[in-house]
N, C-alpha and C. Protein backbone atom coordinates (compact mmCIF):
# COMPACT_ATOMS: atom_id res chain seq x y z
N UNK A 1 21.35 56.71 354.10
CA UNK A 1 21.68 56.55 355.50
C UNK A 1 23.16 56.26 355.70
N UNK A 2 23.48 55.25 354.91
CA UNK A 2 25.15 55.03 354.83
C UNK A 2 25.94 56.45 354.68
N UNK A 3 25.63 57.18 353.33
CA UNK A 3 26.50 58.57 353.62
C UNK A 3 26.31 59.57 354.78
N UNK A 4 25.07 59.57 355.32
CA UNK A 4 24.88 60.17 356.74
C UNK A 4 25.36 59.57 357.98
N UNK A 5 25.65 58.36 357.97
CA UNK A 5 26.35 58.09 359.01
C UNK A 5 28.20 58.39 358.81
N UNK A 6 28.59 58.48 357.80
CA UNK A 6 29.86 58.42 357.78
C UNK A 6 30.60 59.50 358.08
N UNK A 7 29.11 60.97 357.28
CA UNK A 7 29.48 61.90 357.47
C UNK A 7 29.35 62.52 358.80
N UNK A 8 28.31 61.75 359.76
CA UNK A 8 27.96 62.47 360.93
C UNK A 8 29.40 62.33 361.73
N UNK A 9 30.36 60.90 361.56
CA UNK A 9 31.51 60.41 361.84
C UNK A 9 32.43 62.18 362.23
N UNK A 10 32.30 62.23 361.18
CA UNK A 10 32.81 63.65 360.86
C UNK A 10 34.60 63.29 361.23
N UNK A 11 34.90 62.14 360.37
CA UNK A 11 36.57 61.46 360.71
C UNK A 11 37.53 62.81 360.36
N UNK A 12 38.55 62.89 360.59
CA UNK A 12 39.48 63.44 360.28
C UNK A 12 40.30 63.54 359.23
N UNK A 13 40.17 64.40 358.21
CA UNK A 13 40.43 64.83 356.66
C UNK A 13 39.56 64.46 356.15
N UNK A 14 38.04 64.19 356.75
CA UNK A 14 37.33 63.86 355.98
C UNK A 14 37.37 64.74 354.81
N UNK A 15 36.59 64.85 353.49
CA UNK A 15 36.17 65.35 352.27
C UNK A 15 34.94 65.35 351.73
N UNK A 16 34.96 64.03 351.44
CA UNK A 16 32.94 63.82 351.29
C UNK A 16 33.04 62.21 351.14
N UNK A 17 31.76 61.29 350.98
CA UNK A 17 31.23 60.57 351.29
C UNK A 17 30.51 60.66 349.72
N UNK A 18 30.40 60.03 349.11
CA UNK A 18 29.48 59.63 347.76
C UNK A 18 29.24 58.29 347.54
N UNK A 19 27.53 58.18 347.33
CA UNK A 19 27.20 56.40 346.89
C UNK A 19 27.84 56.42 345.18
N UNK A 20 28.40 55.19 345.14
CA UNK A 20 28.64 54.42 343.95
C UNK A 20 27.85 53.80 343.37
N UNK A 21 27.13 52.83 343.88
CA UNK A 21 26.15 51.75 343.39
C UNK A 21 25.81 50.75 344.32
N UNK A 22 24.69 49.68 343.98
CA UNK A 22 24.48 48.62 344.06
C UNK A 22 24.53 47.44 343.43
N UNK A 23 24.52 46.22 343.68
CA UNK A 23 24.46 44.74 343.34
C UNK A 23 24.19 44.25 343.94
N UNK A 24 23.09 43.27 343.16
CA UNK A 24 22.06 42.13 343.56
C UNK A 24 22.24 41.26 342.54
N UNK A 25 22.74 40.21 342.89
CA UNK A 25 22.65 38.94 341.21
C UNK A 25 24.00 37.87 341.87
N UNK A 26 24.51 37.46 341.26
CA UNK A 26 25.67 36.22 341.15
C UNK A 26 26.91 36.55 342.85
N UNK A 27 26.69 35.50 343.58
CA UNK A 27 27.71 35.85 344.56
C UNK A 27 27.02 36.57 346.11
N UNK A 28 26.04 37.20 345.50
CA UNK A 28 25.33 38.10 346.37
C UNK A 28 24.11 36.91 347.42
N UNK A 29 24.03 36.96 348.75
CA UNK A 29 22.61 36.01 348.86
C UNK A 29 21.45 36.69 348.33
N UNK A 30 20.23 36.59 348.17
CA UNK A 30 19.24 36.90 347.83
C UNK A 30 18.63 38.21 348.86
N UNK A 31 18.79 37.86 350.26
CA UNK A 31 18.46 38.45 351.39
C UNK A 31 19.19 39.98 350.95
N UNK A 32 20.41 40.07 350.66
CA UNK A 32 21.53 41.07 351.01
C UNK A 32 21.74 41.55 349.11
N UNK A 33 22.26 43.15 349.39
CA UNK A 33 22.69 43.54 348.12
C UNK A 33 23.96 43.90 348.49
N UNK A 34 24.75 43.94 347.72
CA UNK A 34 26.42 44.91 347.60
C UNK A 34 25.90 46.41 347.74
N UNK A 35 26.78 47.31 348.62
CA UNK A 35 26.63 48.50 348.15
C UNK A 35 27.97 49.50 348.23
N UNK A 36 28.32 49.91 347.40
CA UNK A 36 29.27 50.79 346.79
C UNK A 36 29.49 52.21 347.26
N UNK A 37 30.39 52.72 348.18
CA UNK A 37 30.50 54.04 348.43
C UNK A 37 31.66 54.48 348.37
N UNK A 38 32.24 55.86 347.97
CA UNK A 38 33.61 56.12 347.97
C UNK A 38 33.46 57.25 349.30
N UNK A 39 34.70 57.28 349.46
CA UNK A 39 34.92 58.38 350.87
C UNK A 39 36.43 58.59 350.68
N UNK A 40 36.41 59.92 350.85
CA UNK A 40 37.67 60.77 349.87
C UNK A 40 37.91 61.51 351.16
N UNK A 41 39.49 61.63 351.72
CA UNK A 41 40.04 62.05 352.68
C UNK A 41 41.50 62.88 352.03
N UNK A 42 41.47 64.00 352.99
CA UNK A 42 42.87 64.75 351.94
C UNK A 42 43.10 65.30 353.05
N UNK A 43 44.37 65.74 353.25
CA UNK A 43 45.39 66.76 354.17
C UNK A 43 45.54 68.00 353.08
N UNK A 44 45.27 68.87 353.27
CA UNK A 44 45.41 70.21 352.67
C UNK A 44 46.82 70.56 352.36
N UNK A 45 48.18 69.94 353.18
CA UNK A 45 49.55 70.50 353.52
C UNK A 45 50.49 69.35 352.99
N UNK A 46 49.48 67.87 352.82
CA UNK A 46 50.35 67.46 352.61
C UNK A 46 49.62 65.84 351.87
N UNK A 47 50.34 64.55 351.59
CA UNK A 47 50.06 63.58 351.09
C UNK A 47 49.68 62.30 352.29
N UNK A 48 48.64 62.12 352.48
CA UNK A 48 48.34 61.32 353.67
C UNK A 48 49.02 59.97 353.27
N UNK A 49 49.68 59.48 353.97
CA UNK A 49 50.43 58.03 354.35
C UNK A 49 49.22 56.70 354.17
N UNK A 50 49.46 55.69 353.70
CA UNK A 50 48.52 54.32 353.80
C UNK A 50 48.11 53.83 355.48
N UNK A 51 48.95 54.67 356.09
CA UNK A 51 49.08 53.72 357.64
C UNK A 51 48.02 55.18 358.13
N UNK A 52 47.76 56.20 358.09
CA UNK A 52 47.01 57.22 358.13
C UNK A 52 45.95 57.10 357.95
N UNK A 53 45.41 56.72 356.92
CA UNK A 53 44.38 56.94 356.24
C UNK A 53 43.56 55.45 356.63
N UNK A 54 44.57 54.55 357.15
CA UNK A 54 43.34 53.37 358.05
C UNK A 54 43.13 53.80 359.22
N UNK A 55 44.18 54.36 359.43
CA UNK A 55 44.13 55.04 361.28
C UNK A 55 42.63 55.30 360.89
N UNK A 56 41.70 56.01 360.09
CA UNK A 56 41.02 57.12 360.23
C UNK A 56 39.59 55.85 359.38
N UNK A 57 39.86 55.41 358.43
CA UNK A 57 39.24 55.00 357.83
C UNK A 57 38.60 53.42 358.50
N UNK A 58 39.28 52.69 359.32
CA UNK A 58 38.66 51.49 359.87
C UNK A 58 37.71 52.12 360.59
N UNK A 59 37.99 52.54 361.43
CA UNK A 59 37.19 52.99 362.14
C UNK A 59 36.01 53.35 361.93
N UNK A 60 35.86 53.81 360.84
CA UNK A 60 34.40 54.46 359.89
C UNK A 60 33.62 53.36 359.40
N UNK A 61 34.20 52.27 358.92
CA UNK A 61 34.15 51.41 358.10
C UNK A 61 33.38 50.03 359.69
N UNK A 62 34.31 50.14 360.61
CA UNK A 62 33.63 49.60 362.11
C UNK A 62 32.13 49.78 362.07
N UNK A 63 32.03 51.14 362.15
CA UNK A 63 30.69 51.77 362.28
C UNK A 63 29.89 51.47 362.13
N UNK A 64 29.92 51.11 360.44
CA UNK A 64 29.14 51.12 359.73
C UNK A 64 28.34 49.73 359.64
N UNK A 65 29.60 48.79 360.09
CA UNK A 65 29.17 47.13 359.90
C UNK A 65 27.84 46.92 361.10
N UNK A 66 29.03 47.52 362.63
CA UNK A 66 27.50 47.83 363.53
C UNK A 66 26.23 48.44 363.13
N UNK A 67 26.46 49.39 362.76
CA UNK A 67 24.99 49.90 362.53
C UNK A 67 24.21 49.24 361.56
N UNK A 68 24.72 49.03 360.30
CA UNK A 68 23.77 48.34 359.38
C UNK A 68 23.88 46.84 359.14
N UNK A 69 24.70 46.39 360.11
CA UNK A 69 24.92 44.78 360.32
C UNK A 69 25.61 44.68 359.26
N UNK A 70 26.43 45.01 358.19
CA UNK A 70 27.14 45.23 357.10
C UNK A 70 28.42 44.37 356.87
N UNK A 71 28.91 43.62 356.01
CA UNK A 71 29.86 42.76 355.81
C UNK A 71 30.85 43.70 354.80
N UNK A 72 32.19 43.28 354.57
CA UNK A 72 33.05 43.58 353.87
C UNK A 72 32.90 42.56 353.19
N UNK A 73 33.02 42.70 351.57
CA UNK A 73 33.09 41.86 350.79
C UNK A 73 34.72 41.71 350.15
């Protein structure tokens, strides 16, 4: 569901969306697991900037906390 929402986003330079993993154990509450996704953004013409690539990427990352009640760790 996480990569379907990011991708439905359909952000700008997107690329793709791939799960990494999970964690459950030390640090984690019991209730909640860690979960791991990469999301790969490219300009075809050129080298996207750090200040770019949040432009595009908070926003996704917003989303996501709403929808799945989701924390940044």
């Amino acid at each position: 569901e996480l990569i379907r929402a990011v991708s439905g986003q359909q952000p700008r330079h997107f690329v793709k969306a791939e799960f990494v993993g999970t964690y459950k154990g030390e640090g984690i509450p019991d209730d909640k697991r860690s979960v791991t996704i990469r999301i790969e953004y490219r300009a075809d013409d050129r080298t996207l900037r750090d200040e770019e690539v949040d432009e595009i990427h908070w926003p996704v990352v917003e989303t996501l906390k709403q929808k799945f009640d989701a924390e940044i760790r």
